[in-house]
C-alpha atoms as a PDB file:
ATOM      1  CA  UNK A   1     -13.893 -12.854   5.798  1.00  0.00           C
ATOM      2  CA  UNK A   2     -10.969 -10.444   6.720  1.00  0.00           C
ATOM      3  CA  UNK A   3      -8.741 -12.568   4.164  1.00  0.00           C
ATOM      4  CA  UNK A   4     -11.572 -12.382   1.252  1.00  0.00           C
ATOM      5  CA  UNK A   5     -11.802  -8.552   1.480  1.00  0.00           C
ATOM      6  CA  UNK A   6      -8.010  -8.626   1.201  1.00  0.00           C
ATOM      7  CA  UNK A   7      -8.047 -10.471  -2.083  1.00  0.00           C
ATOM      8  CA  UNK A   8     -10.563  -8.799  -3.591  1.00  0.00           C
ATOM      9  CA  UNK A   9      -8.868  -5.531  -2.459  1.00  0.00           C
ATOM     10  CA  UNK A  10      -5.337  -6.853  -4.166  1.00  0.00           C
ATOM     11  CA  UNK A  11      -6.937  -7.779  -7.853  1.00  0.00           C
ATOM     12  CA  UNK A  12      -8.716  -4.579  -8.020  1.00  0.00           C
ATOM     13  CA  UNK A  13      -7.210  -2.244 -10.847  1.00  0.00           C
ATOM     14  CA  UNK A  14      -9.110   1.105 -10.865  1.00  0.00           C
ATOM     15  CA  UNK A  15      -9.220   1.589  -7.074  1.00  0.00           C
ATOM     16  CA  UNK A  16      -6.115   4.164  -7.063  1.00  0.00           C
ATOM     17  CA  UNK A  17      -7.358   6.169 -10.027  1.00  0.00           C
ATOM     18  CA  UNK A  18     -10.953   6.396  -7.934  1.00  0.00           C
ATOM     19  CA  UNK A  19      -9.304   6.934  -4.366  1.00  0.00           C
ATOM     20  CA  UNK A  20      -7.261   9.679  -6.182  1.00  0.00           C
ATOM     21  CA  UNK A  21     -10.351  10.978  -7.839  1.00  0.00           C
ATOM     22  CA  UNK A  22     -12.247  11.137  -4.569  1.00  0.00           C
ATOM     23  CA  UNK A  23      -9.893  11.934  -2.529  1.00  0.00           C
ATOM     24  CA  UNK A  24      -7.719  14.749  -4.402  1.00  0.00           C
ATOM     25  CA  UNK A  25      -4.150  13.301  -3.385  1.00  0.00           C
ATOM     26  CA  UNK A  26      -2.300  11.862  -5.884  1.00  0.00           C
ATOM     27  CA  UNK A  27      -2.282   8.558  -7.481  1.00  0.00           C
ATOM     28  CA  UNK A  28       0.788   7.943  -7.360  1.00  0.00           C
ATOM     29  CA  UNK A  29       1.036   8.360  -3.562  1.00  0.00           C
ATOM     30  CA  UNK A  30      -2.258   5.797  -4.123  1.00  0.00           C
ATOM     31  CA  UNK A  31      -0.578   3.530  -6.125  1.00  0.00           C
ATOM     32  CA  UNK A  32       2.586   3.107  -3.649  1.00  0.00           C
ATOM     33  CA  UNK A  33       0.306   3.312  -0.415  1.00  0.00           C
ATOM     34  CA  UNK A  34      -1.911   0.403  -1.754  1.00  0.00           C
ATOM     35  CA  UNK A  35       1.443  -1.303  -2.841  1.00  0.00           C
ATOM     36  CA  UNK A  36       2.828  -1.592   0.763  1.00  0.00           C
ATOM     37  CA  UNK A  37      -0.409  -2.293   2.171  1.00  0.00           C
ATOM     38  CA  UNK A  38      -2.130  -4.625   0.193  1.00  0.00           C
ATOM     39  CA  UNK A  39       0.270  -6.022  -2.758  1.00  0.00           C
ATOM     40  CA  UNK A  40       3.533  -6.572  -0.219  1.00  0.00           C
ATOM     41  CA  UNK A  41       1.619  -7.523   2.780  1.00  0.00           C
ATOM     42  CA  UNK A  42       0.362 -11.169   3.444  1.00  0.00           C
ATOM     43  CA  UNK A  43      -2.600 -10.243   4.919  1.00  0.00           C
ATOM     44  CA  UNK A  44      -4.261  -7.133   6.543  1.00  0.00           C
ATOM     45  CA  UNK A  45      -7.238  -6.398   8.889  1.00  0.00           C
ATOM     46  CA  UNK A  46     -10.398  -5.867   8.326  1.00  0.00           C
ATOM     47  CA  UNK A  47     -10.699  -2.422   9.703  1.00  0.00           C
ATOM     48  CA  UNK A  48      -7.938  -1.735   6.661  1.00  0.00           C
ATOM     49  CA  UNK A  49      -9.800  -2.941   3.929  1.00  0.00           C
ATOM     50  CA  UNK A  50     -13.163  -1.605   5.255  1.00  0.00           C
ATOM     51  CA  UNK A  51     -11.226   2.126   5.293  1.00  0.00           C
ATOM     52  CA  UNK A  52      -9.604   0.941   1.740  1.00  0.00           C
ATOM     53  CA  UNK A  53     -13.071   0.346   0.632  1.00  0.00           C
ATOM     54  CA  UNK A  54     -14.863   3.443   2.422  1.00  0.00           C
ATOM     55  CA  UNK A  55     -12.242   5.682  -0.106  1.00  0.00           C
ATOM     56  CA  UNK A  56     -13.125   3.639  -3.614  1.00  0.00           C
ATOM     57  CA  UNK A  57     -16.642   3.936  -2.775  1.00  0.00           C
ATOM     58  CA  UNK A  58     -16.388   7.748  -1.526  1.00  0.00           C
ATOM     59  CA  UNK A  59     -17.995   6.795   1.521  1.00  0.00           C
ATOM     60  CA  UNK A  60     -15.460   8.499   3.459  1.00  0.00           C
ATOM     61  CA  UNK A  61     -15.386  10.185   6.852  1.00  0.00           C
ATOM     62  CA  UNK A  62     -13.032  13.204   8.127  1.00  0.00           C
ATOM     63  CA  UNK A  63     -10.952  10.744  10.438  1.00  0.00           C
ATOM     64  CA  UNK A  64     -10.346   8.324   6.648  1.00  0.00           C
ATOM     65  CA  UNK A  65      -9.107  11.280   5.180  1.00  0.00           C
ATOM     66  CA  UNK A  66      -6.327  12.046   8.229  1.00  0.00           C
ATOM     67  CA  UNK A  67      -5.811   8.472   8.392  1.00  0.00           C
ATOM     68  CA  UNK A  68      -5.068   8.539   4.506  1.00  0.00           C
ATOM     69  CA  UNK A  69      -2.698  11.303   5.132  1.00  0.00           C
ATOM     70  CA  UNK A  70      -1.315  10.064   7.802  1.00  0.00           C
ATOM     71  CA  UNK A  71      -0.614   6.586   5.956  1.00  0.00           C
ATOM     72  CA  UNK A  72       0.981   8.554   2.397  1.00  0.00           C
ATOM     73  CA  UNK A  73       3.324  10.238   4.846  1.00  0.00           C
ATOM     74  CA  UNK A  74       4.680   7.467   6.234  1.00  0.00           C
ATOM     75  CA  UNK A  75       5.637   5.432   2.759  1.00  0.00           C
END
């Protein structure tokens, strides 16, 4: 299951634009974060794509948001 949510996470195409959108960072810093997590990366957990998923969807808590933060500081 871990691996499916990965590879639907990796074809989507409007999920930086909408992350952006919900999120107010930029897509750019989007674009790159999902680049090293999801398009470089062989595989990644499911508490990952579950968090990716929680910020497409808006479904977000306070701890996404730092851990968002968090992650764009680090690229």
């Amino acid at each position: 299951m871990d691996n499916e949510l990965f590879i639907v996470i990796r074809h989507m195409t409007s999920d930086s634009r909408m992350i952006s959108i919900n999120t107010a960072m930029p897509q750019y810093k989007i674009n790159q974060l999902k680049d090293k997590l999801f398009l470089k990366a062989n595989e990644q957990d499911r508490d990952t794509c579950e968090w990716w998923l929680r910020l497409y969807k808006a479904d977000f808590t306070k701890d996404d948001i730092s851990r968002l933060t968090k992650a764009i500081e680090q690229i």
